[in-house]
PDB file of N, CA and C in Angstrom:
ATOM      1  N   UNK A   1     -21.121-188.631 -89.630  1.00  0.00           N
ATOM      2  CA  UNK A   1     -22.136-187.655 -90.001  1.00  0.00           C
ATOM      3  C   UNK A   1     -21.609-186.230 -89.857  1.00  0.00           C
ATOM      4  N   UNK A   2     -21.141-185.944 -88.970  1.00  0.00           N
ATOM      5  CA  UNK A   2     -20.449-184.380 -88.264  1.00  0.00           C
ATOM      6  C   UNK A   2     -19.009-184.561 -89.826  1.00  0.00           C
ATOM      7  N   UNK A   3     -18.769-185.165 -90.349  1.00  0.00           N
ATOM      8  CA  UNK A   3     -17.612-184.719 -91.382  1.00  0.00           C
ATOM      9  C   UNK A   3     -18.639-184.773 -92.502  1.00  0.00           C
ATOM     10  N   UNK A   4     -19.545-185.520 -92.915  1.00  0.00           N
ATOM     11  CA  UNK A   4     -20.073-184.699 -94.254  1.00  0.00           C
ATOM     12  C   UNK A   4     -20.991-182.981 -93.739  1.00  0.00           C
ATOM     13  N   UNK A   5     -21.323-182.822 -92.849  1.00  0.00           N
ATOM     14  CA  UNK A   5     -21.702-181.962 -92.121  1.00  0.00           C
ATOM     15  C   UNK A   5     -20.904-180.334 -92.446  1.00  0.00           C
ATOM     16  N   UNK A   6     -19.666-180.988 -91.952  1.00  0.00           N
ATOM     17  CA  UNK A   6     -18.494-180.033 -91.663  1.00  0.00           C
ATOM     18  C   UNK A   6     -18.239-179.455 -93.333  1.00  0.00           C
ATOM     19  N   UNK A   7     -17.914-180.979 -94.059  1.00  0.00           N
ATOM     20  CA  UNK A   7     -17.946-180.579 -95.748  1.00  0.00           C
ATOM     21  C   UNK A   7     -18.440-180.148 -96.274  1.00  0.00           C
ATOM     22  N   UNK A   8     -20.274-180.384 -96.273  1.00  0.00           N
ATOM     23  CA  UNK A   8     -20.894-179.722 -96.575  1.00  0.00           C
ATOM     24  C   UNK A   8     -20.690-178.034 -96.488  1.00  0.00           C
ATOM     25  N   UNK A   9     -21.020-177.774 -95.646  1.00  0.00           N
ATOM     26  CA  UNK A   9     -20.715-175.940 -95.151  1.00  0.00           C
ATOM     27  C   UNK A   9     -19.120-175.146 -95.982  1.00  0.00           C
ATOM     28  N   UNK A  10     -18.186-176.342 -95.686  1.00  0.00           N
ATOM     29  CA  UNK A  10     -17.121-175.754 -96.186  1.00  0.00           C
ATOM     30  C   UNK A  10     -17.596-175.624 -97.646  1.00  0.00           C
ATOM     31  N   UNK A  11     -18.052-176.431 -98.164  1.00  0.00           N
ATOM     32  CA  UNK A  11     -18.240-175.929-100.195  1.00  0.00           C
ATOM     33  C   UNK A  11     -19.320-175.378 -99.885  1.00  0.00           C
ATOM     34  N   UNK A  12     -20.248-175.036 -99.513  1.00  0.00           N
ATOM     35  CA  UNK A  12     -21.568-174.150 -99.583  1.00  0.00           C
ATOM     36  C   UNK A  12     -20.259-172.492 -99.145  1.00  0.00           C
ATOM     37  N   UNK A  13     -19.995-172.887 -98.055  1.00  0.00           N
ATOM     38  CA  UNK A  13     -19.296-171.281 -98.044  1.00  0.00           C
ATOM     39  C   UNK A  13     -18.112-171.245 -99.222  1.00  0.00           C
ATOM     40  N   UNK A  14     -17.868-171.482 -99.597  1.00  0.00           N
ATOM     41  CA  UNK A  14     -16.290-171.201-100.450  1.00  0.00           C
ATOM     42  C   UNK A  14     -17.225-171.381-101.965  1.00  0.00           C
ATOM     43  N   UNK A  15     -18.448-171.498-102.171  1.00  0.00           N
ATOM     44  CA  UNK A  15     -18.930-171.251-103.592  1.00  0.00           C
ATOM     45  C   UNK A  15     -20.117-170.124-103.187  1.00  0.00           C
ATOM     46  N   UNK A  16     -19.715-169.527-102.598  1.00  0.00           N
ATOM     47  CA  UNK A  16     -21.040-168.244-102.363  1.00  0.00           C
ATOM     48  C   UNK A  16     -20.174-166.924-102.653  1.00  0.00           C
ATOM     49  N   UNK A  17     -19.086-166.982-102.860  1.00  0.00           N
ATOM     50  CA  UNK A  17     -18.233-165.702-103.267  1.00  0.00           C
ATOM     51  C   UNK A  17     -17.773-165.582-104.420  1.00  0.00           C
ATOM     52  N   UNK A  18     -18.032-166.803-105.299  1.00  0.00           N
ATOM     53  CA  UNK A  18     -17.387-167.020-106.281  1.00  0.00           C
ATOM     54  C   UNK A  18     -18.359-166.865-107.692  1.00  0.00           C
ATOM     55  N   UNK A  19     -19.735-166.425-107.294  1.00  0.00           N
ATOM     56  CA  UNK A  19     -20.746-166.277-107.979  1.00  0.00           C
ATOM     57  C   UNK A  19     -21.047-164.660-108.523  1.00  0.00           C
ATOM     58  N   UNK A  20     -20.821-164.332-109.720  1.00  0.00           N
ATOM     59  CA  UNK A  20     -21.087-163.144-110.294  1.00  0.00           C
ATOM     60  C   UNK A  20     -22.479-163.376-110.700  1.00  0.00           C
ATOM     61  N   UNK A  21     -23.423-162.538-110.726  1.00  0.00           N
ATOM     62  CA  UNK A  21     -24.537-162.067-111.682  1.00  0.00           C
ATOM     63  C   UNK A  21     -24.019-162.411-112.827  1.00  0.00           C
ATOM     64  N   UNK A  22     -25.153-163.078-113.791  1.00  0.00           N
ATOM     65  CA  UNK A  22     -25.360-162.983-115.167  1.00  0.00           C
ATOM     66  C   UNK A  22     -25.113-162.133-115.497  1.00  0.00           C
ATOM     67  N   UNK A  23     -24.077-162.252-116.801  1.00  0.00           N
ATOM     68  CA  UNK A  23     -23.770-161.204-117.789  1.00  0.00           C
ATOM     69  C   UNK A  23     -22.704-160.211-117.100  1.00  0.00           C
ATOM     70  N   UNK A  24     -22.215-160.604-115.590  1.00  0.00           N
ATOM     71  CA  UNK A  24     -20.976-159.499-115.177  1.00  0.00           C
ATOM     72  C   UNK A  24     -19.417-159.973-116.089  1.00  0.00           C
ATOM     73  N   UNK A  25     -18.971-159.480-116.551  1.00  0.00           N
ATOM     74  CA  UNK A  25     -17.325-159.876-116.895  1.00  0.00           C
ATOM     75  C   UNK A  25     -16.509-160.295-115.872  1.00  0.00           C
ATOM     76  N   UNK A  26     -16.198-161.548-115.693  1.00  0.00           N
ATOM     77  CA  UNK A  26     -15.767-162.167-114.997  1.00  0.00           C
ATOM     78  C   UNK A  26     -13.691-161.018-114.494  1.00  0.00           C
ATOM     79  N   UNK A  27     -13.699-161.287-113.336  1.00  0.00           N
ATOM     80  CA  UNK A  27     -12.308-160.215-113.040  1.00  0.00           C
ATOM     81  C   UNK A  27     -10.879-160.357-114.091  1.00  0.00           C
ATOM     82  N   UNK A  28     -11.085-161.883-114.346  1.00  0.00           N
ATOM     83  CA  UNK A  28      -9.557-161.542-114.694  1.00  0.00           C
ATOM     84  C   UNK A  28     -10.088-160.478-116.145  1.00  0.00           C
ATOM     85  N   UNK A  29     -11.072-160.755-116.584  1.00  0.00           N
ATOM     86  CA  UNK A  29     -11.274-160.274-118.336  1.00  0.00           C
ATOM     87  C   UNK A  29     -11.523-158.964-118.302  1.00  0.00           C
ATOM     88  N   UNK A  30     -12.179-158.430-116.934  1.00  0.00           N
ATOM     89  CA  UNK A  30     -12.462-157.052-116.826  1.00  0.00           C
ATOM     90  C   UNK A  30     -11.132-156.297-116.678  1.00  0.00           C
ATOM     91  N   UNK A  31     -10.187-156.626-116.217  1.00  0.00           N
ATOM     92  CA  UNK A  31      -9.038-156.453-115.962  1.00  0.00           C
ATOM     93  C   UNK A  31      -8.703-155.991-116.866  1.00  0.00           C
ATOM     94  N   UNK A  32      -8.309-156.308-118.102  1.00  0.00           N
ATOM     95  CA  UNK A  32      -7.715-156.432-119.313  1.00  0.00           C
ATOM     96  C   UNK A  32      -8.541-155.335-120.131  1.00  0.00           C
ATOM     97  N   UNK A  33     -10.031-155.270-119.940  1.00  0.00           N
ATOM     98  CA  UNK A  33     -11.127-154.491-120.898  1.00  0.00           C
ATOM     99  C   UNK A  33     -10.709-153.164-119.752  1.00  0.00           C
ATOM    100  N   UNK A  34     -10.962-152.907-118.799  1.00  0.00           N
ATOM    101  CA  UNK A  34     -10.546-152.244-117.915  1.00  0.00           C
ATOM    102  C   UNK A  34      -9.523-151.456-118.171  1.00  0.00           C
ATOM    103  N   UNK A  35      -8.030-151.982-118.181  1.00  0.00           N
ATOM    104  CA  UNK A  35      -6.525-151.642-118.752  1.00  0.00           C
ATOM    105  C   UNK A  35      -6.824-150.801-119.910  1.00  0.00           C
ATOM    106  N   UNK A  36      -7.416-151.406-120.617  1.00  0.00           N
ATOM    107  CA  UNK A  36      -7.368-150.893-122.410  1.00  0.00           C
ATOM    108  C   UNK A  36      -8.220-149.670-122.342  1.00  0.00           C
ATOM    109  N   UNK A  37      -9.257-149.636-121.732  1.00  0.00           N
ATOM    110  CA  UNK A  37     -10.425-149.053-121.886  1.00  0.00           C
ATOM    111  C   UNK A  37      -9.654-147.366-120.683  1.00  0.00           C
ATOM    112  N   UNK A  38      -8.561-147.246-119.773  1.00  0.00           N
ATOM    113  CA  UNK A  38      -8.329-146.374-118.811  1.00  0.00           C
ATOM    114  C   UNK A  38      -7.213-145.617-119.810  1.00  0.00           C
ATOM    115  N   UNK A  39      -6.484-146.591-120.408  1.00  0.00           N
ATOM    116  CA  UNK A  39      -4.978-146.396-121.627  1.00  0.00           C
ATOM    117  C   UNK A  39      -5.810-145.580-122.679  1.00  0.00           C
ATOM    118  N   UNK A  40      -7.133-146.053-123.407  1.00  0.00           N
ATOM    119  CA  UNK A  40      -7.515-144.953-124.233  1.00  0.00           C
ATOM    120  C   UNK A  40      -7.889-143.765-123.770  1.00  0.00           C
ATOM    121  N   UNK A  41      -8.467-143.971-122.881  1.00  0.00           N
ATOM    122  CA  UNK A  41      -8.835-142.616-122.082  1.00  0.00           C
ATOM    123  C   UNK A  41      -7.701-141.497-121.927  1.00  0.00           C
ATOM    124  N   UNK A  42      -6.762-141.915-121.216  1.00  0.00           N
ATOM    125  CA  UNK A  42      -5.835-141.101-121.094  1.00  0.00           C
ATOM    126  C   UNK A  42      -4.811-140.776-122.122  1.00  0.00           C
ATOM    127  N   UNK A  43      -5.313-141.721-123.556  1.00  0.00           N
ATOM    128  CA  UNK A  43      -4.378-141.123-124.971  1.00  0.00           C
ATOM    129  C   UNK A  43      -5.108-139.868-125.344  1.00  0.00           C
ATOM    130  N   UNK A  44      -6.778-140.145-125.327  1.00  0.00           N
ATOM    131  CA  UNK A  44      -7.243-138.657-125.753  1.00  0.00           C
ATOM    132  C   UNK A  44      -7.079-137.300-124.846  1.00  0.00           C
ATOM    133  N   UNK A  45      -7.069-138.034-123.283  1.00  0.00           N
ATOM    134  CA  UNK A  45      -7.067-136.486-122.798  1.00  0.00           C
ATOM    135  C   UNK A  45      -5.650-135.975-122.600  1.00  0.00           C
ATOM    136  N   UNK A  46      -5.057-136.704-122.918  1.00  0.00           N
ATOM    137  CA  UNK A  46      -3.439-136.161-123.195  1.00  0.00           C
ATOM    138  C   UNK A  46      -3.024-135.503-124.274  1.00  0.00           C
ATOM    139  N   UNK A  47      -3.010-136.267-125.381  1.00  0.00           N
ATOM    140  CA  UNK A  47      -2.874-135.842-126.807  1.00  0.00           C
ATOM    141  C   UNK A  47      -3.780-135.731-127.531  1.00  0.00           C
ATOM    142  N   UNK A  48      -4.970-136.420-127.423  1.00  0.00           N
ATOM    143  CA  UNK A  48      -6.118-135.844-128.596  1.00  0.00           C
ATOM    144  C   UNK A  48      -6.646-134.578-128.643  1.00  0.00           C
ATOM    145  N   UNK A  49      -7.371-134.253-127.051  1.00  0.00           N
ATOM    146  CA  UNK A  49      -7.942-132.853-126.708  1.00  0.00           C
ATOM    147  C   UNK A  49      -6.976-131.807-127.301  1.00  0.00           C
ATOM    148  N   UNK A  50      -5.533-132.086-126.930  1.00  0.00           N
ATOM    149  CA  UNK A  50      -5.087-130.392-127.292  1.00  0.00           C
ATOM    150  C   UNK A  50      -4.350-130.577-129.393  1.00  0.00           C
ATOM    151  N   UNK A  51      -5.139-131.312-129.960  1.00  0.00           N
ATOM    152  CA  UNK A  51      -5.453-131.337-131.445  1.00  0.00           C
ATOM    153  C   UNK A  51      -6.780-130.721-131.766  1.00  0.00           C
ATOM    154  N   UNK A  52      -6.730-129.249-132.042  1.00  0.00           N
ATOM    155  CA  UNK A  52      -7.889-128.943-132.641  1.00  0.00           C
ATOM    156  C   UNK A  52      -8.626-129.299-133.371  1.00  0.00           C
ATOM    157  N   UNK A  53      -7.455-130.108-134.268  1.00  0.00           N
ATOM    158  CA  UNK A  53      -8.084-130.964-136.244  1.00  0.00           C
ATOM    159  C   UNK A  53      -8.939-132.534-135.182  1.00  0.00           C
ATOM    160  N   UNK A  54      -8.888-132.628-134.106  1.00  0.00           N
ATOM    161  CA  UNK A  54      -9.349-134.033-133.794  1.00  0.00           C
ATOM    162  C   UNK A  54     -10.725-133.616-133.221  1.00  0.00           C
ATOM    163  N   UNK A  55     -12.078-134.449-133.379  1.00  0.00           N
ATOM    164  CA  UNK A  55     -12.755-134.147-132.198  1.00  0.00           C
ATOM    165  C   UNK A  55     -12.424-135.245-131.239  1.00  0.00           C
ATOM    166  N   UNK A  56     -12.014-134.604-130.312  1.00  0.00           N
ATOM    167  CA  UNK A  56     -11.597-135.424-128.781  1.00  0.00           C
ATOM    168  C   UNK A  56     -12.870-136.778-128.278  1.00  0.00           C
ATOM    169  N   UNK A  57     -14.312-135.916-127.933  1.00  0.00           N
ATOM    170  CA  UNK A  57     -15.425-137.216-127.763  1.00  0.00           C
ATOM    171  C   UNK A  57     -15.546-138.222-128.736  1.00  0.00           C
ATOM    172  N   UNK A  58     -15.390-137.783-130.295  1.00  0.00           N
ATOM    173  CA  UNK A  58     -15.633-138.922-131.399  1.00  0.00           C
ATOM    174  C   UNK A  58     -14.464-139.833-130.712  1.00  0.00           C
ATOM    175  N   UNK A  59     -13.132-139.587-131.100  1.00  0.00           N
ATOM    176  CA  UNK A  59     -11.926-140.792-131.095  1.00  0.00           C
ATOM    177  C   UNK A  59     -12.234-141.244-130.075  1.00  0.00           C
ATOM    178  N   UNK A  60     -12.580-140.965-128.774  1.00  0.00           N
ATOM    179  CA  UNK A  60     -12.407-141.802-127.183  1.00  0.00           C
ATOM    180  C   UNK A  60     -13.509-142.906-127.606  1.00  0.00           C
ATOM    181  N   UNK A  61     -14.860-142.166-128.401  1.00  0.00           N
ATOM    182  CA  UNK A  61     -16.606-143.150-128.365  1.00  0.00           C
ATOM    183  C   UNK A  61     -15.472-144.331-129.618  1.00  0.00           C
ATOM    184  N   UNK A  62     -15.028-143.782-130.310  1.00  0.00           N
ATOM    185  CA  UNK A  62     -14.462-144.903-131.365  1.00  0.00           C
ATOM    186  C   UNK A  62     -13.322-146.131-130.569  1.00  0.00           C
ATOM    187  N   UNK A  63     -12.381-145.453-129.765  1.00  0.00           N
ATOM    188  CA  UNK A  63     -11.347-146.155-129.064  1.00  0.00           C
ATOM    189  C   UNK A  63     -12.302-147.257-128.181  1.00  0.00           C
ATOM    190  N   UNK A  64     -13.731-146.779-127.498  1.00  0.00           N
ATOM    191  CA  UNK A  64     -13.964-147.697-126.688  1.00  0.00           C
ATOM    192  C   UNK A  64     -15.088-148.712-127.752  1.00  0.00           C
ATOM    193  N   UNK A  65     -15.119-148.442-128.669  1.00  0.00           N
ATOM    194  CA  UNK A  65     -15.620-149.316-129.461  1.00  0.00           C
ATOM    195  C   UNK A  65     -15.092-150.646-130.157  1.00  0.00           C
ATOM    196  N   UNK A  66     -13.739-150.014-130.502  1.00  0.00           N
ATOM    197  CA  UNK A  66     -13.274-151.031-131.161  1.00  0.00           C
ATOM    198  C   UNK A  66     -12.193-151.704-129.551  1.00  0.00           C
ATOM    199  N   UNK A  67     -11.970-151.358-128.468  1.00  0.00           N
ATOM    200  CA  UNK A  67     -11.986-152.147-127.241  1.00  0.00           C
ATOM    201  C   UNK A  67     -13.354-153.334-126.942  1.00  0.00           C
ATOM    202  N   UNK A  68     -14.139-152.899-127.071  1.00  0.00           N
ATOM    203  CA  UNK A  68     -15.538-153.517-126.961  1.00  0.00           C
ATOM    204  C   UNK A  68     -15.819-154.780-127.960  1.00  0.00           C
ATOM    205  N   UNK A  69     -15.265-153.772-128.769  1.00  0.00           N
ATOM    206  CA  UNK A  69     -15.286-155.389-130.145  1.00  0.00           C
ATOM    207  C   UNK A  69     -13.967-156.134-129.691  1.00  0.00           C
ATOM    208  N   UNK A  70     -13.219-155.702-129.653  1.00  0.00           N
ATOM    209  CA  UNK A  70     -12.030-156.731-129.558  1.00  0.00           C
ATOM    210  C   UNK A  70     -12.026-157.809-128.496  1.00  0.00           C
ATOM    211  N   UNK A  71     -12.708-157.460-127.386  1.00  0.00           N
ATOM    212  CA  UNK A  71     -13.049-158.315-126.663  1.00  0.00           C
ATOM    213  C   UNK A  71     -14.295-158.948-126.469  1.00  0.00           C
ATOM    214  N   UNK A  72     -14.861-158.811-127.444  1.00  0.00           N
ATOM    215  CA  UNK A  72     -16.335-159.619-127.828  1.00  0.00           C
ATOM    216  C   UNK A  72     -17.387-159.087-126.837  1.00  0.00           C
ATOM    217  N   UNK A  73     -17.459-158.351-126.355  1.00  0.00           N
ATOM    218  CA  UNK A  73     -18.266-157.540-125.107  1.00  0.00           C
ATOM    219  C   UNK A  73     -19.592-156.530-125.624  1.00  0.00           C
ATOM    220  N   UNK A  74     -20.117-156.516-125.675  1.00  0.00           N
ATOM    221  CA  UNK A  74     -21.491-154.754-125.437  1.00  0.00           C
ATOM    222  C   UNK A  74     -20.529-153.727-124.673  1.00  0.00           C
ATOM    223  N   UNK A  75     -21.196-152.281-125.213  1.00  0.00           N
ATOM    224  CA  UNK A  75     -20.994-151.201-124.306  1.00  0.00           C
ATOM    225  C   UNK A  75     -21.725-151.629-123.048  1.00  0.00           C
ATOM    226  N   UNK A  76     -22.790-152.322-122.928  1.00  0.00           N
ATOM    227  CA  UNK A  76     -23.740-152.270-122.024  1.00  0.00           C
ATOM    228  C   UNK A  76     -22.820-153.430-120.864  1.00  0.00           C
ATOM    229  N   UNK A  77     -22.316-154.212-121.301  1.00  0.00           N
ATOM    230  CA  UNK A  77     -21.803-155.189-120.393  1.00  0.00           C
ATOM    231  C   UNK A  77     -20.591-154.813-119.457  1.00  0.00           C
ATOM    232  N   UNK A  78     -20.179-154.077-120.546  1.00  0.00           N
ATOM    233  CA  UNK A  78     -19.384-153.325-119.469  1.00  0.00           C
ATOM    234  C   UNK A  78     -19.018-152.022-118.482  1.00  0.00           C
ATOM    235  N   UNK A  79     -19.936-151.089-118.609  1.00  0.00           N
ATOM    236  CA  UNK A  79     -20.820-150.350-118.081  1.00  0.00           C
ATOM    237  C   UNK A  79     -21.589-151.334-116.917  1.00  0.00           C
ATOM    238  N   UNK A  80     -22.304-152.486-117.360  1.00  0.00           N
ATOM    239  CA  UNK A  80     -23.065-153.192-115.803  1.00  0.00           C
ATOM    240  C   UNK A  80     -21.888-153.553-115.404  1.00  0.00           C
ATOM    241  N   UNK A  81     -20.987-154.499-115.831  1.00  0.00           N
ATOM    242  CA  UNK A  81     -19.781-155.134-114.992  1.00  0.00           C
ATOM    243  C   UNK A  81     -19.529-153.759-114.019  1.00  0.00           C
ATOM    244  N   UNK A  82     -19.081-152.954-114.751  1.00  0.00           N
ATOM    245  CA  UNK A  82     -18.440-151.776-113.956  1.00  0.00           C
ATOM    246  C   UNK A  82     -19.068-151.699-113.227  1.00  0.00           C
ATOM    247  N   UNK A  83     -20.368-150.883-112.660  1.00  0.00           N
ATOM    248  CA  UNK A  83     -21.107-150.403-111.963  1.00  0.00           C
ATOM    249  C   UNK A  83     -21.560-151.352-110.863  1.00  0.00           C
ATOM    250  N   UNK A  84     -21.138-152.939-110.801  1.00  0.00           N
ATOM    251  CA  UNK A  84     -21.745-153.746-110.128  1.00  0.00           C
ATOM    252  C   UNK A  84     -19.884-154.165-109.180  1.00  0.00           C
ATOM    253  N   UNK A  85     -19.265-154.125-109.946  1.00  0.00           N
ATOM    254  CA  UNK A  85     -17.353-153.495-109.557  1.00  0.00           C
ATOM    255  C   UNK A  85     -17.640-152.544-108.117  1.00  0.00           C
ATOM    256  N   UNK A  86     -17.765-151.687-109.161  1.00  0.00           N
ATOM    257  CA  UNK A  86     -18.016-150.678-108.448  1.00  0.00           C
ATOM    258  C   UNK A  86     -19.061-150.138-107.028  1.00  0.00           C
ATOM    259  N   UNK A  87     -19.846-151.133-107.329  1.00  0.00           N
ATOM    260  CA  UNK A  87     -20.916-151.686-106.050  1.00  0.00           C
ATOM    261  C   UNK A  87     -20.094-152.504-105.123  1.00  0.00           C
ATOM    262  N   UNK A  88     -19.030-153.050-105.473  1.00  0.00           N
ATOM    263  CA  UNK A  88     -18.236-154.138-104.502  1.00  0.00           C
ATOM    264  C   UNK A  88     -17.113-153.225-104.420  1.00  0.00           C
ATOM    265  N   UNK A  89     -16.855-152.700-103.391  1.00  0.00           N
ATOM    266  CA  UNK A  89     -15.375-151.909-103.276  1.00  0.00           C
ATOM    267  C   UNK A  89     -14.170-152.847-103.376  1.00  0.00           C
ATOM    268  N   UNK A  90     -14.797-154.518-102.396  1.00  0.00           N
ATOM    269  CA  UNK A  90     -14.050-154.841-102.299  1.00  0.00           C
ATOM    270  C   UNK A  90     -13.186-155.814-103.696  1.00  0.00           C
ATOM    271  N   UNK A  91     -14.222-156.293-104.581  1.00  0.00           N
ATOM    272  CA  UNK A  91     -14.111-156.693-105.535  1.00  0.00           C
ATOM    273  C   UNK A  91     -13.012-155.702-106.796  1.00  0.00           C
ATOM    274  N   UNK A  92     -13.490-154.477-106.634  1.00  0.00           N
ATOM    275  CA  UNK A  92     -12.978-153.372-107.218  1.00  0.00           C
ATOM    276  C   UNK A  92     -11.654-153.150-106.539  1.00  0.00           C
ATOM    277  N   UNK A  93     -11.376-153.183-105.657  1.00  0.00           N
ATOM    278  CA  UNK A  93     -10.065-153.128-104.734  1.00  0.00           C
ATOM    279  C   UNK A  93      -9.095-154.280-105.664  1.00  0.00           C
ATOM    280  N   UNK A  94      -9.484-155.396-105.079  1.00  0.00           N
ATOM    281  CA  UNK A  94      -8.845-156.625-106.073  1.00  0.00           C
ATOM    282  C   UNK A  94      -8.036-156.659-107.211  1.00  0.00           C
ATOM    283  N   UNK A  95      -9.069-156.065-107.964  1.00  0.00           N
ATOM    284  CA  UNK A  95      -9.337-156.201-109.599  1.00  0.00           C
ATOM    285  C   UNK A  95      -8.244-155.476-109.534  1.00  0.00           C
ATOM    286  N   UNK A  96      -8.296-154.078-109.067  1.00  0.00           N
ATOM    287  CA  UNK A  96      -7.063-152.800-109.354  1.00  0.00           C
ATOM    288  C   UNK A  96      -5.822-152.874-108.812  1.00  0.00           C
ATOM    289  N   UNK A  97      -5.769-153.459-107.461  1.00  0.00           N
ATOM    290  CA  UNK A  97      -4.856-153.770-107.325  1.00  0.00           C
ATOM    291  C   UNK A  97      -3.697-154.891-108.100  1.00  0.00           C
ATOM    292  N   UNK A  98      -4.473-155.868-108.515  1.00  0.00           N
ATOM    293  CA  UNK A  98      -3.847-156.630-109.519  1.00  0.00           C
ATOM    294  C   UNK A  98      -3.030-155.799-110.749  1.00  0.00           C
ATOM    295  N   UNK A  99      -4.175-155.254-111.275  1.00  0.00           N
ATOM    296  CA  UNK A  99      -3.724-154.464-112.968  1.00  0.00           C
ATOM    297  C   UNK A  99      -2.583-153.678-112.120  1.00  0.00           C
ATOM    298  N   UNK A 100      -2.649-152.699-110.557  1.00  0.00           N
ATOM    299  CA  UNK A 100      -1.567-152.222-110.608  1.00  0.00           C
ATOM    300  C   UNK A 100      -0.356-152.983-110.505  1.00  0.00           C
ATOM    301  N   UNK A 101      -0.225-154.147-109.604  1.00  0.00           N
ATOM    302  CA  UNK A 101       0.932-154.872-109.876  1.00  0.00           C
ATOM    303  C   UNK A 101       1.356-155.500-111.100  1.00  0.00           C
ATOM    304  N   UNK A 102       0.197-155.802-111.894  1.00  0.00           N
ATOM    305  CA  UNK A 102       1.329-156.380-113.217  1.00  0.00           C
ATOM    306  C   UNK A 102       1.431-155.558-114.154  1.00  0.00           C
ATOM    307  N   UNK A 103       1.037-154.023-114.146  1.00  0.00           N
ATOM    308  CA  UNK A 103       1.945-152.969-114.714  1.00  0.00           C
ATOM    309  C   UNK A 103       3.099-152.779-114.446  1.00  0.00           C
ATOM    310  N   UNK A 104       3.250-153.100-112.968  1.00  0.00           N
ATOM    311  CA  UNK A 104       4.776-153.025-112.249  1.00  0.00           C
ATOM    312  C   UNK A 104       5.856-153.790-112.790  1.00  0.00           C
ATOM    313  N   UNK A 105       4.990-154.895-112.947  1.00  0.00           N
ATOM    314  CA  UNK A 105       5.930-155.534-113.679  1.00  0.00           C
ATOM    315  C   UNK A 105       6.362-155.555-114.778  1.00  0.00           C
ATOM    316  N   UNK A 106       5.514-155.751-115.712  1.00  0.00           N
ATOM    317  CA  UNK A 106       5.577-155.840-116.801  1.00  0.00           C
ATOM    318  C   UNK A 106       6.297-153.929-117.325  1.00  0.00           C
ATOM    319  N   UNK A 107       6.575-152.961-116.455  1.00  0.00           N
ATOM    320  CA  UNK A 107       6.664-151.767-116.655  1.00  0.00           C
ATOM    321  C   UNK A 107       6.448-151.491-118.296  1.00  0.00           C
ATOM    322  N   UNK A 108       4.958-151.205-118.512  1.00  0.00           N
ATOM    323  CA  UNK A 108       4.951-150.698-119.867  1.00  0.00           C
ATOM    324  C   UNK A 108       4.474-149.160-120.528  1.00  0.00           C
ATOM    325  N   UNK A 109       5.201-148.102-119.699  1.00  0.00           N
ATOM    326  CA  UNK A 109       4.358-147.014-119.338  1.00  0.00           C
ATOM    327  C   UNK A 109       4.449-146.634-120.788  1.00  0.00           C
ATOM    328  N   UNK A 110       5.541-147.164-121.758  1.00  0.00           N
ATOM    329  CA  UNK A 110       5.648-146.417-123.362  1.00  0.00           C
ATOM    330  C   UNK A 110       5.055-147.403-124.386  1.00  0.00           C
ATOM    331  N   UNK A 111       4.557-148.625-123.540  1.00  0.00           N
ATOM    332  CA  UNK A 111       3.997-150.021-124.800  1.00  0.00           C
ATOM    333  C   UNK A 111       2.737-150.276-124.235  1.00  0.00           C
ATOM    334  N   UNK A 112       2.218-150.228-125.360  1.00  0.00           N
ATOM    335  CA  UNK A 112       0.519-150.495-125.226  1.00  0.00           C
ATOM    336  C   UNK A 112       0.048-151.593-125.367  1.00  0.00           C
ATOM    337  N   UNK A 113      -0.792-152.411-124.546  1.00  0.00           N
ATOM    338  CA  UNK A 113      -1.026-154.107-124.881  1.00  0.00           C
ATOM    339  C   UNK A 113      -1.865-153.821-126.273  1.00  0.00           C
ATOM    340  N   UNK A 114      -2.573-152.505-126.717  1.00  0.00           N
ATOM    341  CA  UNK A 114      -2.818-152.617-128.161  1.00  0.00           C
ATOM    342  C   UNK A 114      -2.105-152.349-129.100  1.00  0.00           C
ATOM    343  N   UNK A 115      -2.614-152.489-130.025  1.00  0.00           N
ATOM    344  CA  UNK A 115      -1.756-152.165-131.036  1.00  0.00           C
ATOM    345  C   UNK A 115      -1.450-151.147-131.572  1.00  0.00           C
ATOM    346  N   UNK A 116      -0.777-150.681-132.117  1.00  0.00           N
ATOM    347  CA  UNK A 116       0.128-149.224-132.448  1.00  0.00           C
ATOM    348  C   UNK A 116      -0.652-148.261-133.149  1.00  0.00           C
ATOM    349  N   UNK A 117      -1.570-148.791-134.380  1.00  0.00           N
ATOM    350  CA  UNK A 117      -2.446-148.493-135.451  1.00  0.00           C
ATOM    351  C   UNK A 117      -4.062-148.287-134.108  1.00  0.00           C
ATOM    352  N   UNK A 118      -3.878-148.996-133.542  1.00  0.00           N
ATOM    353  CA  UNK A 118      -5.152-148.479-132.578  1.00  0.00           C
ATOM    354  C   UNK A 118      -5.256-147.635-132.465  1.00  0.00           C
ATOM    355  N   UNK A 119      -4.612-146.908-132.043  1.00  0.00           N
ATOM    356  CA  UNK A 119      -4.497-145.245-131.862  1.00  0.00           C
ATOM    357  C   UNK A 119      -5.029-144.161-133.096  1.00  0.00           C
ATOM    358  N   UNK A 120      -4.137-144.530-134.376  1.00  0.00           N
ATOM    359  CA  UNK A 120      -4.775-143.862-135.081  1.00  0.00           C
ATOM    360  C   UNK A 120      -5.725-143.457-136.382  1.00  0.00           C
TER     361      UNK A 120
END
C-alpha cells in the first residue's frame, strides 16, 4: 500500500509543473516565436529607423505579422504567452536561457533563421 502511495504523489507532483494554461505557447515554440519576433525588432531599430523613406512602426507591425502567421499563432496568443512568461520569472529564465545557449552555438549573429526576403 505505502508504494502505490509513494507513486501516487510522485506523478501527482511531477505533472503539476508541467501544466500551462490554455492557449499559452508551449516553451520550446515560444522560443523560436520569441527568437524571430526579438531579431525583427532589432532589424528595425537598427536599420529601419535611421531610413527616412521607411516608416519604422509600419515594417516592425508587418515583421511581427508575418512571424505570427508563420507560426500559426494570434497577436493575442502571444502577447498572453508572453505576459504569463513573464509572470513566471522562473519559466522566463529557462526559456532565455536556452535561446541564449543555442545561439552560442549555432553562432548566427549574420544568419537569420528567416528568410532573407523577410526583411524586405
Amino acid at each position: 500500500m505505502r508504494k502505490w502511495v509513494f507513486l501516487f504523489i510522485i506523478v501527482l507532483i511531477s505533472c503539476q509543473g508541467n501544466d500551462l494554461p490554455e492557449g499559452i505557447i508551449p516553451p520550446e515554440k515560444m522560443q523560436i516565436i520569441f527568437w524571430d519576433y526579438i531579431t525583427a525588432d532589432i532589424y528595425v531599430s537598427e536599420f529601419v529607423l535611421h531610413d527616412t523613406a521607411v516608416n519604422g512602426i509600419k515594417k516592425n507591425i508587418g515583421l511581427q505579422k508575418k512571424i505570427f502567421e508563420d507560426n500559426k499563432i494570434t497577436k493575442e496568443q502571444f502577447y498572453s504567452s508572453y505576459k504569463y512568461y513573464a509572470s513566471h520569472p522562473d519559466l522566463m529564465k529557462n526559456m532565455l536561457d536556452t535561446m541564449i545557449k543555442r545561439s552560442e552555438i549555432v553562432r548566427i549573429p549574420n544568419k537569420k533563421r528567416l528568410k532573407k526576403d523577410f526583411y524586405e
